[in-house]
C-alpha atoms as a PDB file:
ATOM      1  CA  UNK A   1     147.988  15.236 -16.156  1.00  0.00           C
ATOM      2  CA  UNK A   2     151.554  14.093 -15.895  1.00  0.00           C
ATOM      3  CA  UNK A   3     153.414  16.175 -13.039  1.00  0.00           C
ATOM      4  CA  UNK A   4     157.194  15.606 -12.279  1.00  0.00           C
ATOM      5  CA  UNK A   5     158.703  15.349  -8.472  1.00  0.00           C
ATOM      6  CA  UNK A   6     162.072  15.569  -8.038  1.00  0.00           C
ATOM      7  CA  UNK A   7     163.341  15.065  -4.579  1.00  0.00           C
ATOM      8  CA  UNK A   8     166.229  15.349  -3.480  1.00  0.00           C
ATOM      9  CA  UNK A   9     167.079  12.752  -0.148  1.00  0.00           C
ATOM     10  CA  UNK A  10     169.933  12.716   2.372  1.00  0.00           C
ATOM     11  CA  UNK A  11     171.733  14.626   4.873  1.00  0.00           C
ATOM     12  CA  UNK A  12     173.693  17.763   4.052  1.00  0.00           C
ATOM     13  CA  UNK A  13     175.713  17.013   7.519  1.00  0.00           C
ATOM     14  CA  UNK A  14     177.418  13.440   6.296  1.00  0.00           C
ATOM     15  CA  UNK A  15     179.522  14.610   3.293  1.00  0.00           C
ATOM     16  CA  UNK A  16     178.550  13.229   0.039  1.00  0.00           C
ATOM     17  CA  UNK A  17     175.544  11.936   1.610  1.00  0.00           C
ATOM     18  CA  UNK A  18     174.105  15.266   1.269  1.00  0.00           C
ATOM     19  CA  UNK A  19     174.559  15.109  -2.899  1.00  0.00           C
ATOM     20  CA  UNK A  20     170.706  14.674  -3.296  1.00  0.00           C
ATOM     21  CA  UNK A  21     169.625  18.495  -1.506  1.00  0.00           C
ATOM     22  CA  UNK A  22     172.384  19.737  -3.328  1.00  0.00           C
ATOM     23  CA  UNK A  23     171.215  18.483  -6.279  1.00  0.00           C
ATOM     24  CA  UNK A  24     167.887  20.141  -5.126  1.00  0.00           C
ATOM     25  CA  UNK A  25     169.128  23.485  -3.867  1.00  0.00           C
ATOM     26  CA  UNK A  26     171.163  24.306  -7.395  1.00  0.00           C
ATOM     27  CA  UNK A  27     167.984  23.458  -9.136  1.00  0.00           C
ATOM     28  CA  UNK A  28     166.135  25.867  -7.296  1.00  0.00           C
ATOM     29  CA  UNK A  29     168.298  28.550  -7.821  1.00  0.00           C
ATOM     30  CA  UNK A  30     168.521  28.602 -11.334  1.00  0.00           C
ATOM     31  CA  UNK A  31     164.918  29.725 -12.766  1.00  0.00           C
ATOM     32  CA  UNK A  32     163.568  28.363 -15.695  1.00  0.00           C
ATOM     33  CA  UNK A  33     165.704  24.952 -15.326  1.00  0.00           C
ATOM     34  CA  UNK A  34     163.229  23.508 -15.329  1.00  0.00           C
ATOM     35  CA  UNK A  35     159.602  23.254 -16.538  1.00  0.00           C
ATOM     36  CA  UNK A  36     156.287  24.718 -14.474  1.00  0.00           C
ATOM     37  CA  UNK A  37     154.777  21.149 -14.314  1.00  0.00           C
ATOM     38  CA  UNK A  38     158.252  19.942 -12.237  1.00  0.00           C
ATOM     39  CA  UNK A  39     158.073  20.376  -8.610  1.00  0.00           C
ATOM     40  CA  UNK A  40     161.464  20.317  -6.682  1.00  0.00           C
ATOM     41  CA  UNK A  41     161.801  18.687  -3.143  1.00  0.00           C
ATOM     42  CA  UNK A  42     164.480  18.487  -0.578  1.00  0.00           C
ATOM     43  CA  UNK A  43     163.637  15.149   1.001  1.00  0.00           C
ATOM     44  CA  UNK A  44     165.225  15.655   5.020  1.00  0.00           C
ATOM     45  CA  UNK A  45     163.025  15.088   7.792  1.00  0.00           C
ATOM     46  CA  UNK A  46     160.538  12.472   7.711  1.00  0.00           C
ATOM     47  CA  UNK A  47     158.902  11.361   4.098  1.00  0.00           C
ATOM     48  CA  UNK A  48     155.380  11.858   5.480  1.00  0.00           C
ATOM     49  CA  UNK A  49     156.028  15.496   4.541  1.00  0.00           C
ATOM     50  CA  UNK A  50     156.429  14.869   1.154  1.00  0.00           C
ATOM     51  CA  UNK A  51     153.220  12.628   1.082  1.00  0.00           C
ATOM     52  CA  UNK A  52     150.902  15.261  -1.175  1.00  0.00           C
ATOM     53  CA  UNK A  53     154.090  15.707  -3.801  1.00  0.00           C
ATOM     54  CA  UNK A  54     154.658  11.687  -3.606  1.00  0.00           C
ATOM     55  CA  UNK A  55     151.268  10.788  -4.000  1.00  0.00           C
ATOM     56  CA  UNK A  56     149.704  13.429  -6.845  1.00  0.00           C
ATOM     57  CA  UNK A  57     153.067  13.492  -9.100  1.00  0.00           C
ATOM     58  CA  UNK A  58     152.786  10.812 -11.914  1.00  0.00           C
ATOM     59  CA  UNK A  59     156.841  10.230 -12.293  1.00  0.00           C
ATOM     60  CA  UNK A  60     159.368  11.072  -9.529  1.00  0.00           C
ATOM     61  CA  UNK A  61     163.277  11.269  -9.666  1.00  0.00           C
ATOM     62  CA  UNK A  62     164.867  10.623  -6.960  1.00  0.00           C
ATOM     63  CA  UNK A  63     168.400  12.262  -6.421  1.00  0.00           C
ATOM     64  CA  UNK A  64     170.571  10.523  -3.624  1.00  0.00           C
ATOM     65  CA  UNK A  65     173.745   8.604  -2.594  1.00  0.00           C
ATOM     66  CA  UNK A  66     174.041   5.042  -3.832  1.00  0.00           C
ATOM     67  CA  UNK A  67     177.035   2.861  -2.748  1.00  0.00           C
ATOM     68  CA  UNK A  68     177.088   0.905  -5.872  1.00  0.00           C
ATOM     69  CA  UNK A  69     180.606  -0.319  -5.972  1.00  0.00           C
ATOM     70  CA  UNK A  70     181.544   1.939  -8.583  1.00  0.00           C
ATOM     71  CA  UNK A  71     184.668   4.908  -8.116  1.00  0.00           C
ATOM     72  CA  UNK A  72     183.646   7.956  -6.033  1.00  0.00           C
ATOM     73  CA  UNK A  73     181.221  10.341  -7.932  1.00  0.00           C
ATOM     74  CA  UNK A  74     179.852   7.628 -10.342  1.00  0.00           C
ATOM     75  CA  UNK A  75     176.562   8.350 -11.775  1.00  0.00           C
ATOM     76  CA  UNK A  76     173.725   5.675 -11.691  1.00  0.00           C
ATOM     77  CA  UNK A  77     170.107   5.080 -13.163  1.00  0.00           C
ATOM     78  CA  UNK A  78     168.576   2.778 -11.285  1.00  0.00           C
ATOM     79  CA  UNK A  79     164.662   1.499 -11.109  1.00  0.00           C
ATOM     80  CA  UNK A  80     162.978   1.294  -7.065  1.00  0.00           C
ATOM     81  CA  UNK A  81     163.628  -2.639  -7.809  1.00  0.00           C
ATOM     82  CA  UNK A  82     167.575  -2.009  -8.183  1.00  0.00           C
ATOM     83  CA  UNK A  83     167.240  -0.110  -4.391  1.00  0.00           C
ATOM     84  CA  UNK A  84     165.256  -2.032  -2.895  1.00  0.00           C
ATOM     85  CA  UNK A  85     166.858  -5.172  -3.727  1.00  0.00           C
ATOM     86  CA  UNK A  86     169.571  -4.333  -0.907  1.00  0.00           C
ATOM     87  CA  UNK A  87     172.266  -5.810  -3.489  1.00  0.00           C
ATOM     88  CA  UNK A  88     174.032  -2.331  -3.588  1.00  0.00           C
ATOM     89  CA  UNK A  89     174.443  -1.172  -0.542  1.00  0.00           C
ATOM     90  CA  UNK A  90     171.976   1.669  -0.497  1.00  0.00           C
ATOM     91  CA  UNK A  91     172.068   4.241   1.876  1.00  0.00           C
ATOM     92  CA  UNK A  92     169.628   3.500   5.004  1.00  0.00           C
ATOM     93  CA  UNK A  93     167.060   6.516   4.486  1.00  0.00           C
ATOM     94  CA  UNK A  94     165.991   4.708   1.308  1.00  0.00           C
ATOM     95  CA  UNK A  95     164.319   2.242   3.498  1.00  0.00           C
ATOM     96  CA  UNK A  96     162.364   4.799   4.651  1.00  0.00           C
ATOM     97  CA  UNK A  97     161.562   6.730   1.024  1.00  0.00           C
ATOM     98  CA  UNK A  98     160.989   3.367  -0.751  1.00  0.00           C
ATOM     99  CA  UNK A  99     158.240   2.384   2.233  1.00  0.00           C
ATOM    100  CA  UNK A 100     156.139   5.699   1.612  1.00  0.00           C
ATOM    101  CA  UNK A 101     155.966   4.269  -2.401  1.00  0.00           C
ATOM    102  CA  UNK A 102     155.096   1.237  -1.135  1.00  0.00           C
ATOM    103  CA  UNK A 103     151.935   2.785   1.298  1.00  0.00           C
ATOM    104  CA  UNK A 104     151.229   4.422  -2.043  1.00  0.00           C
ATOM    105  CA  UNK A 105     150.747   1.295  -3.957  1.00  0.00           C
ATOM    106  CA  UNK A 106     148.521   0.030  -1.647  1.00  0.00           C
ATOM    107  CA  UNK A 107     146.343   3.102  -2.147  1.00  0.00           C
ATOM    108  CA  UNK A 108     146.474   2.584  -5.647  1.00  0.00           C
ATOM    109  CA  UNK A 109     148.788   5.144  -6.378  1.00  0.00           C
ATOM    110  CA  UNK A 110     152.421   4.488  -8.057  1.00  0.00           C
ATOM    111  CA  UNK A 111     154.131   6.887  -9.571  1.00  0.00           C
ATOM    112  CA  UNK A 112     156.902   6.065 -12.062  1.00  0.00           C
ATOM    113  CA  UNK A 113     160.021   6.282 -10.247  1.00  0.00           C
ATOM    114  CA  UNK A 114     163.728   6.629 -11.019  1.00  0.00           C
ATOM    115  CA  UNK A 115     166.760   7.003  -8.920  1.00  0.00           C
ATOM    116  CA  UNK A 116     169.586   9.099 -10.127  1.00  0.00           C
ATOM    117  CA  UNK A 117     172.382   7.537  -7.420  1.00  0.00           C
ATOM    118  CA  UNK A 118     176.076   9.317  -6.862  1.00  0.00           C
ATOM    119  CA  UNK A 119     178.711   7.021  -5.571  1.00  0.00           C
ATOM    120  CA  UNK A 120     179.988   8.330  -2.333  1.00  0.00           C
ATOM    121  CA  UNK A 121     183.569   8.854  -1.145  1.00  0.00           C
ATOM    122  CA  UNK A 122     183.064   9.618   2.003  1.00  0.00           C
ATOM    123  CA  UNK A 123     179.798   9.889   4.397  1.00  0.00           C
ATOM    124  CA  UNK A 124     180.946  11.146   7.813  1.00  0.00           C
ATOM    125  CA  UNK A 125     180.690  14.376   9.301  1.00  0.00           C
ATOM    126  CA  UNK A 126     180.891  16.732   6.790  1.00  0.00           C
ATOM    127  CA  UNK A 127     179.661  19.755   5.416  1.00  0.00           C
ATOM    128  CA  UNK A 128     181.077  19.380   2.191  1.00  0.00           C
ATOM    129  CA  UNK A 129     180.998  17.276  -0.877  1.00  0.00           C
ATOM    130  CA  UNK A 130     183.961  15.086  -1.744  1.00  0.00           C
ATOM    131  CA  UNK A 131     185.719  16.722  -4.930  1.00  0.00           C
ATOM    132  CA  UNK A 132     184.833  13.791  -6.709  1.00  0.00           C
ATOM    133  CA  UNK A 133     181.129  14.077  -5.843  1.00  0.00           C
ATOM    134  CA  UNK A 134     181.137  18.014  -6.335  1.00  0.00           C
ATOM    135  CA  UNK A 135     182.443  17.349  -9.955  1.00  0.00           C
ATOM    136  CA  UNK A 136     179.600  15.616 -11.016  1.00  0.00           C
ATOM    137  CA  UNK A 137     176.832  17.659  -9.856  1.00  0.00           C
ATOM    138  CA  UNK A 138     176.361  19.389 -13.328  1.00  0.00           C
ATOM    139  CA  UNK A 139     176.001  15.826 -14.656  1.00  0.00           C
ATOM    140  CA  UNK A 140     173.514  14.915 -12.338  1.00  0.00           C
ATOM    141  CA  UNK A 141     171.182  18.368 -12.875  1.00  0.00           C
ATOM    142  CA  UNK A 142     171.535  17.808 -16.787  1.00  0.00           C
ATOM    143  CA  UNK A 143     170.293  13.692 -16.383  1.00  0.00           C
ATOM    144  CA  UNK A 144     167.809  15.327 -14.145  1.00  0.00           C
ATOM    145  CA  UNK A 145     166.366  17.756 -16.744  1.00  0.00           C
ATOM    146  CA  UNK A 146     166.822  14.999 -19.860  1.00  0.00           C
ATOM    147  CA  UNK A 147     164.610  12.837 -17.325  1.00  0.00           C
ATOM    148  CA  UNK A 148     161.901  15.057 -16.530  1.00  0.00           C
ATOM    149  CA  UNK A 149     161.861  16.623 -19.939  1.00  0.00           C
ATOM    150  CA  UNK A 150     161.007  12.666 -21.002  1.00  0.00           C
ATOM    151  CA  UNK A 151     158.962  11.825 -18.660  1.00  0.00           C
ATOM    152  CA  UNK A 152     156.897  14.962 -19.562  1.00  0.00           C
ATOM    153  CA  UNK A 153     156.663  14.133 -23.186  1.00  0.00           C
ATOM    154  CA  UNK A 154     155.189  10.642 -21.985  1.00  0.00           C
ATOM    155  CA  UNK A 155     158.479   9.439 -22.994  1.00  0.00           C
ATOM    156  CA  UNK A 156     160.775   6.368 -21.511  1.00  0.00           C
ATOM    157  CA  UNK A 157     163.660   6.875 -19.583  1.00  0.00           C
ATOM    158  CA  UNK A 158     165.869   8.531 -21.873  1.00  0.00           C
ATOM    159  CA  UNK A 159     169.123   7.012 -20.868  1.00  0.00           C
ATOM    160  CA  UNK A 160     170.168   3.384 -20.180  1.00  0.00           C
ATOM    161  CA  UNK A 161     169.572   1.708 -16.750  1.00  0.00           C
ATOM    162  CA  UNK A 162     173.124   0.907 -14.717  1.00  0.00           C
ATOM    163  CA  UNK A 163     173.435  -1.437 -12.628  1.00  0.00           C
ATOM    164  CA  UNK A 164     175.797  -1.032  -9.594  1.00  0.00           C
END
């Protein structure tokens, strides 16, 4: 049975750090977004919470700050290799996220994983997204329903892999 995870990871008191629970939060607000078989997580606290969602969904999509290189509020597709890779300066609670996949793998489970990254502006104290962040939060939900709504169908990713 394919089931979808989306989780949303970082902290809603550093600025555009906290793009993935927004993400998360206007997802959860709208009903019917998205489909029954799509379960939507706000990824704070410590990833051992989210070990039942991580470890029974068949695809996940995870929604977070990326430092990429790119202008502020850029939008990237990237694989777990592109993250983990520590060529583009990814945020430090990925560490964290990407090890839980990893303990999965070794218990046989791996769920096929995608990152939807936002290029910060600013991560500091903040309770607010950067305008240029904020902008592209529509953008981000609609890649986020074109994703699941593949990976449902048994599709591909549906839209090209970036590179940051």
């Amino acid at each position: 049975m394919v089931k979808v995870a989306v989780i949303g990871l970082g902290n809603t008191l550093l600025g555009d750090d906290g793009v993935g629970p927004r993400v998360v939060q206007e997802l959860k607000t709208r009903p019917g977004s998205l489909p029954p078989e799509v379960e939507v997580l706000e990824g704070s606290g410590s990833y051992y919470n989210y070990w039942d969602a991580i470890h029974e969904a068949s695809h996940l999509i995870v929604v977070d700050a990326v430092m990429g290189g790119g202008s502020p509020g850029s939008v990237y597709l990237l694989s777990p290799e592109q993250v983990t890779t520590g060529s583009n300066g990814a945020i430090d609670h990925e560490d964290d996220f990407f090890g839980i996949l990893q303990l999965a793998t070794w218990r046989g489970h791996r769920p096929r994983v995608v990152l939807v990254g936002v290029e910060p502006k600013e991560v500091e104290f903040s309770l607010e997204l950067s305008a240029e962040v904020e902008g592209r939060i529509q953008e981000v939900i609609d890649l986020v329903r074109r994703q699941c709504n593949a990976f449902l169908k048994g599709g591909p990713v549906t839209e090209k892999i970036t590179r940051c």
